[in-house]
N, C-alpha and C. Protein backbone atom coordinates (compact mmCIF):
# COMPACT_ATOMS: atom_id res chain seq x y z
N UNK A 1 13.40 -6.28 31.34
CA UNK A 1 13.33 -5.49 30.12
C UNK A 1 12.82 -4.08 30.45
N UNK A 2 13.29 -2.90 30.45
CA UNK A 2 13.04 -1.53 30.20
C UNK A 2 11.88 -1.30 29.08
N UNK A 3 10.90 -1.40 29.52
CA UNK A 3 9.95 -1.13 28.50
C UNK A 3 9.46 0.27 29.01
N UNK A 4 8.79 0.97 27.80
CA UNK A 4 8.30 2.57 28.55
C UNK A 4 7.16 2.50 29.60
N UNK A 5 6.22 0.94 29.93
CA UNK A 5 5.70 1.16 31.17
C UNK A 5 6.20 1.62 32.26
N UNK A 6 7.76 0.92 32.58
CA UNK A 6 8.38 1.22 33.84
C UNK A 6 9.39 2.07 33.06
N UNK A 7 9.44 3.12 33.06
CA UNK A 7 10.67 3.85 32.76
C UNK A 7 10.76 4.35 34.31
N UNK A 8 11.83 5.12 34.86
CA UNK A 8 11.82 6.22 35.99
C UNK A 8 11.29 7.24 35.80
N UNK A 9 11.20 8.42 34.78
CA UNK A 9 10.72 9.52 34.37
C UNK A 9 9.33 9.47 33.94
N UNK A 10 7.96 9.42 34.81
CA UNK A 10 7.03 9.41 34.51
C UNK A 10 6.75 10.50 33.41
N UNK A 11 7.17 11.76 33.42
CA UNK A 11 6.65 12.58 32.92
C UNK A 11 7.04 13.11 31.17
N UNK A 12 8.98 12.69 31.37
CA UNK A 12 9.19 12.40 29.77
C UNK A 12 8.53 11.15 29.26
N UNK A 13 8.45 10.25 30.00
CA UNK A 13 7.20 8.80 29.40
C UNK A 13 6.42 9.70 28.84
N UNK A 14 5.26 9.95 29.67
CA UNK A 14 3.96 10.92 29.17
C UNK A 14 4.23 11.31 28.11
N UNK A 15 5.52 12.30 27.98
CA UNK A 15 5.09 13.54 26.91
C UNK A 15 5.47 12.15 25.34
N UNK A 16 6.59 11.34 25.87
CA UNK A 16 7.27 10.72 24.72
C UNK A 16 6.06 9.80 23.74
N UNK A 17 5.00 9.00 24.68
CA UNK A 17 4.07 8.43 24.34
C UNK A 17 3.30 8.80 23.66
N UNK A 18 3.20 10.25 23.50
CA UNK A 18 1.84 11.35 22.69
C UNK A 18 2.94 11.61 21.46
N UNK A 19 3.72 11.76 21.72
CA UNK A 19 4.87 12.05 20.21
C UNK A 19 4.56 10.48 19.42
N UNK A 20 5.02 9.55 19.99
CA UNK A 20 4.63 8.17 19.46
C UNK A 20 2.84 8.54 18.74
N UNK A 21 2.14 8.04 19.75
CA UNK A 21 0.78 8.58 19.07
C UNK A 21 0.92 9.38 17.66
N UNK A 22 1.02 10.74 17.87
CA UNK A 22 1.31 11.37 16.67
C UNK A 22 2.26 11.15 15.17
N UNK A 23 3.15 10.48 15.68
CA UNK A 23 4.09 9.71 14.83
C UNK A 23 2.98 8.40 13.85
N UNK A 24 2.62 8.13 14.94
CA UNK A 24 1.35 6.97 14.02
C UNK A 24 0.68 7.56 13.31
N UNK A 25 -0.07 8.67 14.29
CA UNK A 25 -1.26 9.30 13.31
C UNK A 25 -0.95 9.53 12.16
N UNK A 26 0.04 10.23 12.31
CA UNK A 26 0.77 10.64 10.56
C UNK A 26 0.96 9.64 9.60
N UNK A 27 1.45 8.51 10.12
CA UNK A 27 1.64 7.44 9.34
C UNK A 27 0.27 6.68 8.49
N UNK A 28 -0.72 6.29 9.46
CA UNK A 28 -1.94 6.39 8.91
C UNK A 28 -2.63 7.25 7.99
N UNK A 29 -2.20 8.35 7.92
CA UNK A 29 -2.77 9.93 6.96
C UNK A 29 -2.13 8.87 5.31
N UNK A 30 -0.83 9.25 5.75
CA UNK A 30 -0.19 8.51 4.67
C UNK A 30 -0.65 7.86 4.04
N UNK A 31 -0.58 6.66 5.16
CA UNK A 31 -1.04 5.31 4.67
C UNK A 31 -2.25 5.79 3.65
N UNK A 32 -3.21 5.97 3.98
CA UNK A 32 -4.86 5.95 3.40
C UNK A 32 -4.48 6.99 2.37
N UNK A 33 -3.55 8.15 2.34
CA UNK A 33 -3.36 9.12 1.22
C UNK A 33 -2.86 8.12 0.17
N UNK A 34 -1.83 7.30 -0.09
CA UNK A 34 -1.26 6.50 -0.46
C UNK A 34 -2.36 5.31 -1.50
N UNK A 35 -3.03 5.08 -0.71
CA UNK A 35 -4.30 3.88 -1.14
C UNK A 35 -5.40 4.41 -1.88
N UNK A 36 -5.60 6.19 -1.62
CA UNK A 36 -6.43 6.36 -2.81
C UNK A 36 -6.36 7.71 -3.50
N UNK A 37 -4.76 7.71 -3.81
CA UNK A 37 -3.97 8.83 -4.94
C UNK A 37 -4.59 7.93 -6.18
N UNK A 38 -4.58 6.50 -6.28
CA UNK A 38 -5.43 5.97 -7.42
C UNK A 38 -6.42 6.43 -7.91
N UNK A 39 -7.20 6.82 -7.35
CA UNK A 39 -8.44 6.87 -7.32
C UNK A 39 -9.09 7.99 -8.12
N UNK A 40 -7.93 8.62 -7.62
CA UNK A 40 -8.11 10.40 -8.09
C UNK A 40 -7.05 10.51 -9.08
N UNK A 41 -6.33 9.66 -9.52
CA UNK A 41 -5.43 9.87 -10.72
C UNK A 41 -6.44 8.90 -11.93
N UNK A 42 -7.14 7.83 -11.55
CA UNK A 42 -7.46 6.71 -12.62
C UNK A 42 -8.54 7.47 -13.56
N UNK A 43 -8.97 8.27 -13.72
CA UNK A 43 -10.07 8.92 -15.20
C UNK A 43 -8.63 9.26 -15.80
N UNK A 44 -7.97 10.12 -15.60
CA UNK A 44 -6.99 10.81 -16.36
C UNK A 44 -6.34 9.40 -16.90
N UNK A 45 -5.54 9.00 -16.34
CA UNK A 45 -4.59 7.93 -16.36
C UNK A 45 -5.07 6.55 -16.99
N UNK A 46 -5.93 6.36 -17.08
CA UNK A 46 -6.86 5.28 -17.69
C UNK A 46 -6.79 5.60 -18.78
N UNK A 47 -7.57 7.21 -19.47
CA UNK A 47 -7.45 7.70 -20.85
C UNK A 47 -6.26 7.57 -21.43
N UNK A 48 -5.47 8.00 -20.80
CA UNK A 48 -3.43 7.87 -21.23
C UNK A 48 -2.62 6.80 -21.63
N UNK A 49 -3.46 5.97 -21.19
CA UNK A 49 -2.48 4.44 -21.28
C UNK A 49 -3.46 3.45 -21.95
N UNK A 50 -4.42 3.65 -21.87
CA UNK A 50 -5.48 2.67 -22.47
C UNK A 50 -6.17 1.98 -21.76
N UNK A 51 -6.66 2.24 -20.75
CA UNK A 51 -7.23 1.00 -19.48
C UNK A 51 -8.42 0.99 -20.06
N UNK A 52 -9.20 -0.59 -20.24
CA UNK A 52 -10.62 -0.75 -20.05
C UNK A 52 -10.99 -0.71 -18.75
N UNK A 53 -12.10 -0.52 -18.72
CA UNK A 53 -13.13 -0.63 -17.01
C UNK A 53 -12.77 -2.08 -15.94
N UNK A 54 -12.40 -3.11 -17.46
CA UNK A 54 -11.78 -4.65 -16.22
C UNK A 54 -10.91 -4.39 -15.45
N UNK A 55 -9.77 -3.47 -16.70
CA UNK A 55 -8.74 -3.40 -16.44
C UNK A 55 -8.24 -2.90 -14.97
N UNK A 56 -9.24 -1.77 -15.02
CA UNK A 56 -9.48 -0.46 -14.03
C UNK A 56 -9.55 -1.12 -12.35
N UNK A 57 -10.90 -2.05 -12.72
CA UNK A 57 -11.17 -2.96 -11.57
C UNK A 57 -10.07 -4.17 -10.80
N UNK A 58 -9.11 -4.50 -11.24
CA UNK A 58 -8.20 -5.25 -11.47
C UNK A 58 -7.24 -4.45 -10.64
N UNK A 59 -6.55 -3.05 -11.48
CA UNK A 59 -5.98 -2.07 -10.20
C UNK A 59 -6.56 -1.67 -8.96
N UNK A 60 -7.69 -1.70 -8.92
CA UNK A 60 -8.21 -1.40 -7.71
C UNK A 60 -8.13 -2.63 -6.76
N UNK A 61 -8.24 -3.78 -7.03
CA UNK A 61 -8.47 -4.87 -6.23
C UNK A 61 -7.06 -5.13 -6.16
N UNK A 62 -5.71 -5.26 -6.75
CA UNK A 62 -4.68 -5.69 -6.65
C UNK A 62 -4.34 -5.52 -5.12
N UNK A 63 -4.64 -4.15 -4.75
CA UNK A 63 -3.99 -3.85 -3.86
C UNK A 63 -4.35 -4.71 -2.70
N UNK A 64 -5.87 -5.15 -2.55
CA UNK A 64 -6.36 -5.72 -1.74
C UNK A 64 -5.52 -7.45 -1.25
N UNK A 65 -5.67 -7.90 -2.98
CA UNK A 65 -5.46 -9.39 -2.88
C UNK A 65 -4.09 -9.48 -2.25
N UNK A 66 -3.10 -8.81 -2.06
CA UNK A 66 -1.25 -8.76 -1.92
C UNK A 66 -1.73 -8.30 0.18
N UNK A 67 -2.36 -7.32 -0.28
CA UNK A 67 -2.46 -6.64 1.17
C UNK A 67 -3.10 -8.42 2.61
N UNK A 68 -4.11 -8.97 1.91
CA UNK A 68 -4.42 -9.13 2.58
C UNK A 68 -3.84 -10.63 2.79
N UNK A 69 -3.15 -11.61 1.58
CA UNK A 69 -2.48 -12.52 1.76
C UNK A 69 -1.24 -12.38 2.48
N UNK A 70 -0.44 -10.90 3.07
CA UNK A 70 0.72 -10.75 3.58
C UNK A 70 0.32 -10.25 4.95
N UNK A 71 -0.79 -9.79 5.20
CA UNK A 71 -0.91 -9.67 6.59
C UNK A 71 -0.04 -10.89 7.94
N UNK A 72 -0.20 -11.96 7.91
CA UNK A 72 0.47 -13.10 9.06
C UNK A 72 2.00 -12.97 8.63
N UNK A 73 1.96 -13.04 6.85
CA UNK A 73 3.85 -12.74 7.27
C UNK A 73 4.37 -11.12 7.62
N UNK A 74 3.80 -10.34 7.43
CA UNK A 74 4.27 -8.77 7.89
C UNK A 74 3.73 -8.89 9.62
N UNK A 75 2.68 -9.63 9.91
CA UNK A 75 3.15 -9.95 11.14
C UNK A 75 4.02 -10.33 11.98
N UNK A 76 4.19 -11.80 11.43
CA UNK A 76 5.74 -12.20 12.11
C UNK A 76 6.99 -11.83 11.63
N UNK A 77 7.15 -10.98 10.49
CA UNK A 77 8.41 -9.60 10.32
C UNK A 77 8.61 -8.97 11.83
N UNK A 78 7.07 -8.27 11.57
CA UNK A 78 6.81 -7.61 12.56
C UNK A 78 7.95 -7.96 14.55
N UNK A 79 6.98 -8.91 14.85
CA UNK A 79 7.38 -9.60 15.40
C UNK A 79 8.65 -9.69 16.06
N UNK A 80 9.38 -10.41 14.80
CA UNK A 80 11.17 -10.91 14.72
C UNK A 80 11.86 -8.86 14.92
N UNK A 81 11.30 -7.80 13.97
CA UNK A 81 12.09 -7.47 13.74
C UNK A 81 11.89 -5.50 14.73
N UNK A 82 10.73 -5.78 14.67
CA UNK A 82 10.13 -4.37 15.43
C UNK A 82 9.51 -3.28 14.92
N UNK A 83 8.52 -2.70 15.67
CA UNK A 83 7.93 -1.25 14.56
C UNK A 83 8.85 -0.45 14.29
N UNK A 84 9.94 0.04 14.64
CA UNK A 84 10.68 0.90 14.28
C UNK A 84 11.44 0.50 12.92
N UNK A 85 11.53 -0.71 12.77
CA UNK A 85 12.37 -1.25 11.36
C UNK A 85 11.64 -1.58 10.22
N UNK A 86 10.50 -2.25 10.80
CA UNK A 86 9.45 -2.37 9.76
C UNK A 86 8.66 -1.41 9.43
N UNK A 87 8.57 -0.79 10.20
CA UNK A 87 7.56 0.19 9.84
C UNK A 87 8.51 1.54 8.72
N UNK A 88 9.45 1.71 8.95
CA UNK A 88 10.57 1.80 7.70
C UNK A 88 10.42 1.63 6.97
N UNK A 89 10.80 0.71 6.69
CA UNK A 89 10.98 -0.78 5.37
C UNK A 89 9.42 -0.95 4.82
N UNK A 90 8.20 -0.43 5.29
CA UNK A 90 7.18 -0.62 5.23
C UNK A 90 6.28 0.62 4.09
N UNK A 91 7.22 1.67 4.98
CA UNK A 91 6.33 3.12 4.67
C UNK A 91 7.21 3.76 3.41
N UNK A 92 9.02 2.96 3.56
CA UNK A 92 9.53 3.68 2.31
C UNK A 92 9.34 2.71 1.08
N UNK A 93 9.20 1.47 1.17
CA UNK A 93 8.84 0.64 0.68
C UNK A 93 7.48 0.92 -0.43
N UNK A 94 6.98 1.57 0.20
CA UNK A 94 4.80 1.63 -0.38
C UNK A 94 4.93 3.28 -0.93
N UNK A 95 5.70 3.99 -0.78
CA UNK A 95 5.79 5.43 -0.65
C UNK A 95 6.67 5.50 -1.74
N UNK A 96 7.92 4.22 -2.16
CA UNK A 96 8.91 3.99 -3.53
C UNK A 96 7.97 3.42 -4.85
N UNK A 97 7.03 2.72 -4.17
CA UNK A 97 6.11 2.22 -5.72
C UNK A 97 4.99 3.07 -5.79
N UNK A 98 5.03 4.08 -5.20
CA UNK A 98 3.79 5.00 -5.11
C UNK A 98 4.65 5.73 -6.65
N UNK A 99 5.55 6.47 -6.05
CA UNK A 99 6.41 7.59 -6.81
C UNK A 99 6.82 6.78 -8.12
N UNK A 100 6.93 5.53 -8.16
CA UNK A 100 7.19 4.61 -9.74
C UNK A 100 6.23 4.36 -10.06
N UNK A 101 4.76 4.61 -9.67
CA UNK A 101 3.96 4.83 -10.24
C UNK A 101 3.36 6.37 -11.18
N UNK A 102 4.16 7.06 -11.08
CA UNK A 102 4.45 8.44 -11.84
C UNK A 102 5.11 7.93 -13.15
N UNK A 103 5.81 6.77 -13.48
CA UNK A 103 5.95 6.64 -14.57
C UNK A 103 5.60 5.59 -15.43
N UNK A 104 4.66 4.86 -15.18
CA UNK A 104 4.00 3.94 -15.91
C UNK A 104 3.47 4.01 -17.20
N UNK A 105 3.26 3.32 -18.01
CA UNK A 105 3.00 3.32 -19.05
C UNK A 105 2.11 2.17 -19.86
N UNK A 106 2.00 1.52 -18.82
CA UNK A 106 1.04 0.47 -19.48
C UNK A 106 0.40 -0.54 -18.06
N UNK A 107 -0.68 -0.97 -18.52
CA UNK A 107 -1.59 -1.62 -17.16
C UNK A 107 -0.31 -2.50 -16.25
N UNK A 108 0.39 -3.35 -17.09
CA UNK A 108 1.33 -4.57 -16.42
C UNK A 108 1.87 -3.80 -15.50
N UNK A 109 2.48 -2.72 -15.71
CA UNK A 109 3.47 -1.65 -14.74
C UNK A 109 2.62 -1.47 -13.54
N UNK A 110 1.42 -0.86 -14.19
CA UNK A 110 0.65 -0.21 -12.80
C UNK A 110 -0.08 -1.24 -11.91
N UNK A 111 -0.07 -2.94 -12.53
CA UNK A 111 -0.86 -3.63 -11.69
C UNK A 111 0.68 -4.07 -10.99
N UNK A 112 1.42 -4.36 -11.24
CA UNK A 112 3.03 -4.68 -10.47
C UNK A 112 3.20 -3.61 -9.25
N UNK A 113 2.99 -2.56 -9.67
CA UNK A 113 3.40 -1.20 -8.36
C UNK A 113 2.30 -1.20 -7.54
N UNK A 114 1.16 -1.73 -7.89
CA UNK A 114 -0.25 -1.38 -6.89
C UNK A 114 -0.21 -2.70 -5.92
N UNK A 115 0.50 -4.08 -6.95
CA UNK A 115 0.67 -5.05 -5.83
C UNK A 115 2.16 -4.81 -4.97
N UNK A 116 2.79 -3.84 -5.04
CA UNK A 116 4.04 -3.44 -4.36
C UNK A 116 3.23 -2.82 -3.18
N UNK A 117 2.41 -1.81 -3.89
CA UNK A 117 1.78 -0.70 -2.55
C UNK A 117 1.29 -1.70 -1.28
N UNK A 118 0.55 -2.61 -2.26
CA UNK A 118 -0.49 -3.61 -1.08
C UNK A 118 0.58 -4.68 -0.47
N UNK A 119 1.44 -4.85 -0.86
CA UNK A 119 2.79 -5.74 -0.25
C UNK A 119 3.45 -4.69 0.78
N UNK A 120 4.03 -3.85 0.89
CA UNK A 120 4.70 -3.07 1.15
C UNK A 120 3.87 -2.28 2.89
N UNK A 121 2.11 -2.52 2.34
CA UNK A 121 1.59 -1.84 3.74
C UNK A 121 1.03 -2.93 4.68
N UNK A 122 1.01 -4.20 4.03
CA UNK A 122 0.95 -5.32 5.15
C UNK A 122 1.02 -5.25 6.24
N UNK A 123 2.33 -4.73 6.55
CA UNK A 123 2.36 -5.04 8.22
C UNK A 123 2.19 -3.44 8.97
N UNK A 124 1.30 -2.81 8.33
CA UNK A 124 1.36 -1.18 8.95
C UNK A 124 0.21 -1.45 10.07
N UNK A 125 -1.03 -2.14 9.97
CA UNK A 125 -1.94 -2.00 10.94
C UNK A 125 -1.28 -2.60 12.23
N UNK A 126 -0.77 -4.09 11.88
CA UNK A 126 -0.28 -4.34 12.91
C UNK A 126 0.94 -3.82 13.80
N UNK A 127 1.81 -2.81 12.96
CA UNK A 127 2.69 -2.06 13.09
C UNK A 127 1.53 -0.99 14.41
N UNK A 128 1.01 -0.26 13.86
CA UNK A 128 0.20 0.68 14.48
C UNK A 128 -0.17 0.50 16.00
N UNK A 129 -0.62 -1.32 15.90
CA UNK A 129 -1.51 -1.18 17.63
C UNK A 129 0.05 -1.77 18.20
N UNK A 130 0.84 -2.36 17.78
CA UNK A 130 2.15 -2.77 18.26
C UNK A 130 2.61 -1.75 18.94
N UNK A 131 2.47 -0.64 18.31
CA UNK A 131 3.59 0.63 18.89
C UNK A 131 3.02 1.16 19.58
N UNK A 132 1.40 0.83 19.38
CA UNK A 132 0.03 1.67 20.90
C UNK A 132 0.90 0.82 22.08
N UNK A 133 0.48 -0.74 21.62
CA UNK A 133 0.34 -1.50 22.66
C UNK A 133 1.90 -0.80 23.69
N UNK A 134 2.81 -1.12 23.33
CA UNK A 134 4.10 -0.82 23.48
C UNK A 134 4.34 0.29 24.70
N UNK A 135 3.65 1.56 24.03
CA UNK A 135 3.91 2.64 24.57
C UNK A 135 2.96 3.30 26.03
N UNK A 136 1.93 2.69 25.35
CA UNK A 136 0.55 3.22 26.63
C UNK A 136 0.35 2.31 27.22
N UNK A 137 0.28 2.51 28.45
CA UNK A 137 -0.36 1.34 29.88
C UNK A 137 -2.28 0.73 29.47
N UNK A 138 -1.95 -0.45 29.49
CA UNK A 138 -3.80 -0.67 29.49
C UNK A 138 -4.51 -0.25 29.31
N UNK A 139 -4.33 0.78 30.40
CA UNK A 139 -5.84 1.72 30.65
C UNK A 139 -5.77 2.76 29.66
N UNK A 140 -5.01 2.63 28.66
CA UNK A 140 -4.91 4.20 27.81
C UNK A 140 -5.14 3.61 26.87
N UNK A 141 -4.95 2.03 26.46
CA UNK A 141 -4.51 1.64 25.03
C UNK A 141 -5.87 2.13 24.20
N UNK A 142 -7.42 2.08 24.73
CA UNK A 142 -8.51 2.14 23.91
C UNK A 142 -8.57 2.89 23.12
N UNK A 143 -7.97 4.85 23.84
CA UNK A 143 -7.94 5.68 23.32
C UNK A 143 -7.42 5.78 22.87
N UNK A 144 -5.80 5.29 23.05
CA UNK A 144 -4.80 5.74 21.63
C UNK A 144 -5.27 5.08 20.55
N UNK A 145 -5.60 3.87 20.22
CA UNK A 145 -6.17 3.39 19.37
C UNK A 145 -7.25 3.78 18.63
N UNK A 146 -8.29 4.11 19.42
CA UNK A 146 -9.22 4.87 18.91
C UNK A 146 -8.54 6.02 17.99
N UNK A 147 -7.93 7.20 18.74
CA UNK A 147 -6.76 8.24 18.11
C UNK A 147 -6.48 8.01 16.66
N UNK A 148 -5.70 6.73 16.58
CA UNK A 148 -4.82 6.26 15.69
C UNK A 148 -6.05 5.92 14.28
N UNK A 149 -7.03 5.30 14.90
CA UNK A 149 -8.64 4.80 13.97
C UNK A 149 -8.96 5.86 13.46
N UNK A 150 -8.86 6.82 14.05
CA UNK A 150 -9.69 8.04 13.86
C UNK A 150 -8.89 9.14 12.38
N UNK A 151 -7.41 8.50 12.50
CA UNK A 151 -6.51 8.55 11.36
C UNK A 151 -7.06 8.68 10.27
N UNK A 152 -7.75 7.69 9.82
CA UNK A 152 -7.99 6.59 8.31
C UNK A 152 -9.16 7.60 7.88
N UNK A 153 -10.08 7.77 8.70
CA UNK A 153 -11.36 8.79 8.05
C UNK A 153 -10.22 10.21 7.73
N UNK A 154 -9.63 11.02 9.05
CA UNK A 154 -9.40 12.16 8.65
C UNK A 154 -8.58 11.96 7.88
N UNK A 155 -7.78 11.30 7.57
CA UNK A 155 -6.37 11.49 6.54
C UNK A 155 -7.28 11.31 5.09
N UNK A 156 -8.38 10.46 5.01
CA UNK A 156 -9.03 10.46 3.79
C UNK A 156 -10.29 12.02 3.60
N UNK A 157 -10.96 12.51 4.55
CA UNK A 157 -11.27 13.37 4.43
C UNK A 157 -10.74 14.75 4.45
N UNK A 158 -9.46 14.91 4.75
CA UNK A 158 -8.81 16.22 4.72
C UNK A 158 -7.48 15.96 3.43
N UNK A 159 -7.16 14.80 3.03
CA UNK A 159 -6.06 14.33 2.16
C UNK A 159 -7.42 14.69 0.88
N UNK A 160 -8.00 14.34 0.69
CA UNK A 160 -8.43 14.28 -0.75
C UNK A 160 -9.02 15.68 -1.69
N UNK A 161 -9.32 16.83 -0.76
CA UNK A 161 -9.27 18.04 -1.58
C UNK A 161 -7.60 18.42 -1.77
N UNK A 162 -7.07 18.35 -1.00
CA UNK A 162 -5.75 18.43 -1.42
C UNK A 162 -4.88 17.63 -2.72
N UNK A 163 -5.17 16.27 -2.36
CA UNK A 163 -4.96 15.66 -3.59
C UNK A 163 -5.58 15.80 -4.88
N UNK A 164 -6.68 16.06 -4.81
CA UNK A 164 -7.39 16.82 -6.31
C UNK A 164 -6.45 18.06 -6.66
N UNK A 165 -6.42 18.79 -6.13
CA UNK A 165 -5.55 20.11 -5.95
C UNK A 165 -4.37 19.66 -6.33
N UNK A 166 -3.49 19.12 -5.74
CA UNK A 166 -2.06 18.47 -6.47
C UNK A 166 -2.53 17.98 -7.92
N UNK A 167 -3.56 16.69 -8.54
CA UNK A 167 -3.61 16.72 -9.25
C UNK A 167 -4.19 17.65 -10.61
N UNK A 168 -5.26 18.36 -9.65
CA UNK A 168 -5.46 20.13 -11.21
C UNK A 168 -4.43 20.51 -11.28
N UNK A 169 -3.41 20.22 -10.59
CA UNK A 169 -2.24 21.36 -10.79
C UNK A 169 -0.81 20.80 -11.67
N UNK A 170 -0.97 19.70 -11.24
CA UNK A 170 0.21 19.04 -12.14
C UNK A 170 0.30 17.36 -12.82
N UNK A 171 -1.09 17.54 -12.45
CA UNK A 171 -1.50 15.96 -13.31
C UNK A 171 -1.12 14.76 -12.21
N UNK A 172 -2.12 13.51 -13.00
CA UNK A 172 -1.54 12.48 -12.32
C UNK A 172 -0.13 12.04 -12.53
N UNK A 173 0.28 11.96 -12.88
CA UNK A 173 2.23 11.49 -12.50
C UNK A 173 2.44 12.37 -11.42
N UNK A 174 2.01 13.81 -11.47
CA UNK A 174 2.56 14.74 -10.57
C UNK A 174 2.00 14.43 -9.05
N UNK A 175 0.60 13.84 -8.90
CA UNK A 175 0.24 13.25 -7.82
C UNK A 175 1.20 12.35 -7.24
N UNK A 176 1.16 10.93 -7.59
CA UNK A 176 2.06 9.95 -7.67
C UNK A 176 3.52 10.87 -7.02
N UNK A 177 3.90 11.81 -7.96
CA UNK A 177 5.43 12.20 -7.58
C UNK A 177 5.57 12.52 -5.94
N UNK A 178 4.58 13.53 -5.77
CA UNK A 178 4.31 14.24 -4.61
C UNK A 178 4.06 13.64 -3.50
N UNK A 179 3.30 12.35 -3.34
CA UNK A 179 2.51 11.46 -2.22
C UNK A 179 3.85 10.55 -1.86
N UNK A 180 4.58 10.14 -3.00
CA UNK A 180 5.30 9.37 -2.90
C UNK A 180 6.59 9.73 -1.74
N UNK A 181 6.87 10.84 -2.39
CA UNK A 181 8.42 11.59 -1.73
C UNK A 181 7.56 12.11 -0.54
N UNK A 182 6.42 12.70 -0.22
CA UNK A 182 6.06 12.52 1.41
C UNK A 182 6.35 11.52 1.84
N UNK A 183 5.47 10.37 1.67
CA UNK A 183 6.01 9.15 2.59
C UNK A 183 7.59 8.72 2.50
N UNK A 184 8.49 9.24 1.51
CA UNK A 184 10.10 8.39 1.47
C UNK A 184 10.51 9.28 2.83
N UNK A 185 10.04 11.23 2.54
CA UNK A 185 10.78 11.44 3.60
C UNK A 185 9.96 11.55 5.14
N UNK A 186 8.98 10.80 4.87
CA UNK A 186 8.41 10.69 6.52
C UNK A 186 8.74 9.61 6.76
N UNK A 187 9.30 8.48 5.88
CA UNK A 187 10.06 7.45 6.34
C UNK A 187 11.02 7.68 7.47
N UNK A 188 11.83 8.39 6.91
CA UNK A 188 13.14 8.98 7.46
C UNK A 188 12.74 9.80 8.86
N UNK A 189 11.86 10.20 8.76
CA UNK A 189 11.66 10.66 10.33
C UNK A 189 10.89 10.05 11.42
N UNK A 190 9.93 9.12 10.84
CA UNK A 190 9.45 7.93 11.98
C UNK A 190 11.01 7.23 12.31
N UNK A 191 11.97 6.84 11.48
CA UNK A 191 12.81 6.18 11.54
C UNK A 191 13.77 7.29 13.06
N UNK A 192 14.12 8.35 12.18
CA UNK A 192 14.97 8.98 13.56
C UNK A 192 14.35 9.05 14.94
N UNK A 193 13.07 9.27 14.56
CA UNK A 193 12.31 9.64 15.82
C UNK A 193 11.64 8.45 16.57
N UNK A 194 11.83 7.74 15.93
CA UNK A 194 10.76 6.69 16.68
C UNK A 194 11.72 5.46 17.70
């Protein structure tokens, strides 16, 4: 099997492996931008539709209970089918009920799309060290990983003045709109590129 350990071209390896890296990183930004556009849309959006505080709590946890019962099967997706396909199917998948969450109108809608989000990103972690493991020799995997870890804080600490900012500017649906169609079309380019 031709895997990128043994390629012949040590040096397009090298450079191709840090594009991979970066390809993740981004994906992770996403990811975590994705998981708490809620967060920063729910005062507004709560008032709009009618949410009580249960209610509130209920969207927030959805995502968890879907996320974390699909982890072993987005694994063995994983698995059968590869990061490059799943991770697709994964990111346009969570990035399509993000953006249908711009038009909701009542709790049932938004607890259905938040258990889409948490269905949909299942198999991204394991997606993530899959494509480390894959690409970097042993001795590198700690750091890319680390790299890739190091994602989840910055994508949440540099994503969320921005996302306030999207939302002063055009409301929550307009959040939702915006986060969403990033990830459909960074779908499309992990996909070409990866």
């Amino acid at each position: 099997m031709n895997t990128p350990q043994n390629l012949e071209h040590p040096k397009s390896k090298f450079k191709m492996r840090y594009v991979i890296l970066a390809l993740v990183f981004i994906n992770i930004v996403i990811n975590y931008m994705d998981r708490t556009n809620v967060s920063i849309a729910m005062p507004e959006l709560a008032k709009e539709i009618g949410l009580s505080t249960v209610q509130q709590g209920l969207i927030f946890s959805a995502f968890g209970w879907i996320y974390a019962a699909m982890q072993v099967p987005g694994g063995l997706m994983l698995d059968k089918y590869g990061s490059r396909i799943m991770y697709f199917i994964s990111l346009f998948g969570w990035s399509l009920m993000t953006l249908f969450q711009a038009s909701i109108h009542s709790f049932g809608q938004l607890l259905g799309l938040r258990l889409g989000v948490g269905f949909f990103e299942a198999p991204v972690m394991p997606a993530n060290n899959r494509a480390i493991s894959y690409w970097f020799p042993e001795d590198e995997r700690g750091t890319a990983i680390g790299i890739c870890s190091s994602a989840q804080f910055l994508g949440l600490a540099f994503s969320m003045p921005i996302l306030y900012a999207i939302h002063n500017s055009i409301g929550w649906r307009g959040l939702f709109i915006v986060t969403g169609i990033i990830g459909i079309v960074w779908s499309f380019v992990w996909y070409i590129l990866y």
